[in-house]
Protein backbone atom coordinates (compact mmCIF):
# COMPACT_ATOMS: atom_id res chain seq x y z
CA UNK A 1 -27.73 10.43 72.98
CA UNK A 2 -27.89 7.31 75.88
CA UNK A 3 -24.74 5.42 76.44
CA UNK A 4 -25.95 2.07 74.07
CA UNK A 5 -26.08 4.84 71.27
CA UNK A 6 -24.40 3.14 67.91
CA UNK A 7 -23.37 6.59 66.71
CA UNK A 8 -19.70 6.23 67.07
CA UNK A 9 -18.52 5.81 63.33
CA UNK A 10 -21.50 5.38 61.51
CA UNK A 11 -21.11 9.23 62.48
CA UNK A 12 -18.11 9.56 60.39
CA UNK A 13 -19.97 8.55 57.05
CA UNK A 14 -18.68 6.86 54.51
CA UNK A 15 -15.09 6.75 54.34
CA UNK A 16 -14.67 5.60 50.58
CA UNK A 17 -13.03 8.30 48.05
CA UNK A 18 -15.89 10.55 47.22
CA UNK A 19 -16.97 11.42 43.46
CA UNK A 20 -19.37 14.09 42.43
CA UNK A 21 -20.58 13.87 38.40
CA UNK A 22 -21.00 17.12 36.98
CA UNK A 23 -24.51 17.86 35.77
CA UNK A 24 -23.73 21.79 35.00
CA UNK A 25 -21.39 24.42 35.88
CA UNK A 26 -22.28 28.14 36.25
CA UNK A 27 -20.95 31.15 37.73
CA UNK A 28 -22.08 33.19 40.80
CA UNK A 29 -20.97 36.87 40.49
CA UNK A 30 -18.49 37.60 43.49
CA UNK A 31 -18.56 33.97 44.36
CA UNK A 32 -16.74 31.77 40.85
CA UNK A 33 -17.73 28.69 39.53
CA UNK A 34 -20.48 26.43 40.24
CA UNK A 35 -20.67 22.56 39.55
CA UNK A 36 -23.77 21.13 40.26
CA UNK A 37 -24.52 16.97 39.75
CA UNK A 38 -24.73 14.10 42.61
CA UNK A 39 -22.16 12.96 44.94
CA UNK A 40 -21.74 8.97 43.62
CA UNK A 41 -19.15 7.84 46.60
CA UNK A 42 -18.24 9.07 49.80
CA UNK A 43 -18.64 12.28 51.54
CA UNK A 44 -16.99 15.58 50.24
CA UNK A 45 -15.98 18.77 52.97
CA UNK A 46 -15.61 22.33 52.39
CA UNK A 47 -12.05 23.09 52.31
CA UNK A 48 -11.00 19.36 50.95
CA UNK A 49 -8.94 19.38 47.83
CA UNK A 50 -10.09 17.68 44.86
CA UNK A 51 -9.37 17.09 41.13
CA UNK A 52 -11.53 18.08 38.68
CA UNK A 53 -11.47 16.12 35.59
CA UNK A 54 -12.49 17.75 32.22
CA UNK A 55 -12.45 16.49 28.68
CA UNK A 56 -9.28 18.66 28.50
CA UNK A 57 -7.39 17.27 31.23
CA UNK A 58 -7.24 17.37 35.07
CA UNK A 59 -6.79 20.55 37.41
CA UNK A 60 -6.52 20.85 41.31
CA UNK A 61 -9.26 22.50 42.83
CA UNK A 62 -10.17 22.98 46.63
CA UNK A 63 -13.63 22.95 47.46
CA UNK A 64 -14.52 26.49 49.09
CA UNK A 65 -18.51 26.28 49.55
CA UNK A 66 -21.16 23.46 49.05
CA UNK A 67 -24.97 23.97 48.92
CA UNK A 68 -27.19 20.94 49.29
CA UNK A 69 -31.71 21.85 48.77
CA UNK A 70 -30.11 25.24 48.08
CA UNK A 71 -28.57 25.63 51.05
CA UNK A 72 -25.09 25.90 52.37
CA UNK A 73 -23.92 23.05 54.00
CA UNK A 74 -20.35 21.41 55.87
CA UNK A 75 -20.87 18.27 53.52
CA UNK A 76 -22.20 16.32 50.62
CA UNK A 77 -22.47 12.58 50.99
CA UNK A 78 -23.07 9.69 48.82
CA UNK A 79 -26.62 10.04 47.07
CA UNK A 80 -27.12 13.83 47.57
CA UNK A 81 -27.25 16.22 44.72
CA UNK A 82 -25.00 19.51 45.70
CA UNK A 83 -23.53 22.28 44.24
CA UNK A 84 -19.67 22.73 45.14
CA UNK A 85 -17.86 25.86 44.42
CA UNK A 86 -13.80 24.76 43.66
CA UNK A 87 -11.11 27.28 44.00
CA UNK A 88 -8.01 27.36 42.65
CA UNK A 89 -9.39 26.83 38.84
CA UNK A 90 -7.14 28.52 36.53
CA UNK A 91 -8.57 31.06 34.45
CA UNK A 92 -9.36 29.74 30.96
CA UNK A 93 -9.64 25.82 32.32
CA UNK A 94 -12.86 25.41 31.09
CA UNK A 95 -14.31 24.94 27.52
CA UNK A 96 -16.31 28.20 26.19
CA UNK A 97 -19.05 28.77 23.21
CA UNK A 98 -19.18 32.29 21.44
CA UNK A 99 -21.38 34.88 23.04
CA UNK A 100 -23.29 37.84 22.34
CA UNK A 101 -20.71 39.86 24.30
CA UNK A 102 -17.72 37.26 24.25
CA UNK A 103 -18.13 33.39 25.63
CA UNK A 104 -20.14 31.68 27.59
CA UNK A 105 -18.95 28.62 29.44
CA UNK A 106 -19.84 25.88 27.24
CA UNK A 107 -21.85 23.36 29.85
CA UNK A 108 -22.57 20.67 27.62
CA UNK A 109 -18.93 20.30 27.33
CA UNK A 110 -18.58 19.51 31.14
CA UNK A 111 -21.54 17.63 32.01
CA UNK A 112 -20.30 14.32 32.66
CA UNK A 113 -17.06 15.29 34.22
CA UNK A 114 -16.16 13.72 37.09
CA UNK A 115 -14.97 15.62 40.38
CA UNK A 116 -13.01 13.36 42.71
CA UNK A 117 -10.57 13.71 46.22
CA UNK A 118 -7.17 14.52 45.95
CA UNK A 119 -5.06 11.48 46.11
């Protein structure tokens, strides 16, 4: 980088609240729950807490791994479709269907939901 670079804090990204929609959610054994969907606003870190917003109500989640093109990455931004795994979900927070061998998370009942910084 020269000194007439214009880096300085265009390097920071965009510095608006970010907001991920939810396409899906899944779970990777040994790993928890995955919500995949695109990042609409701003620019989301591992380790940032967020809120997660279901149909149900809202829960505080941290964000303990993103993956963007399948693979791990620091950050999301604005445009990007991710998948974020959130800790700190309480067991039972999201909706379930029957199953053959119990319940399945019920998906459809997510998508939509809206993922969002901590205030």
């Amino acid at each position: 980088m020269g000194i007439f670079s214009r880096r300085g804090a265009a390097a920071d990204g965009p510095h608006e609240p970010f907001e991920l929609v939810v396409d899906t959610v899944f779970v990777v054994p040994t790993r928890g729950h995955v919500f995949t969907g695109t990042v609409t606003s701003g620019r989301v870190r591992v380790g940032q807490r967020a809120v997660l917003h279901l149909p149900a109500g809202e829960h505080a989640v941290t964000v303990s791994r993103i993956d963007v093109r399948r693979r791990k990455a620091d950050v999301a931004e604005a445009g990007e479709e991710a998948g974020v795994y959130l800790g700190g979900l309480a067991r039972g927070a999201l909706p379930v269907v029957a199953g053959g061998d119990g319940s399945l998370l019920d998906a459809e009942a997510v998508a939509g939901s809206r993922l969002v910084a901590a205030p």
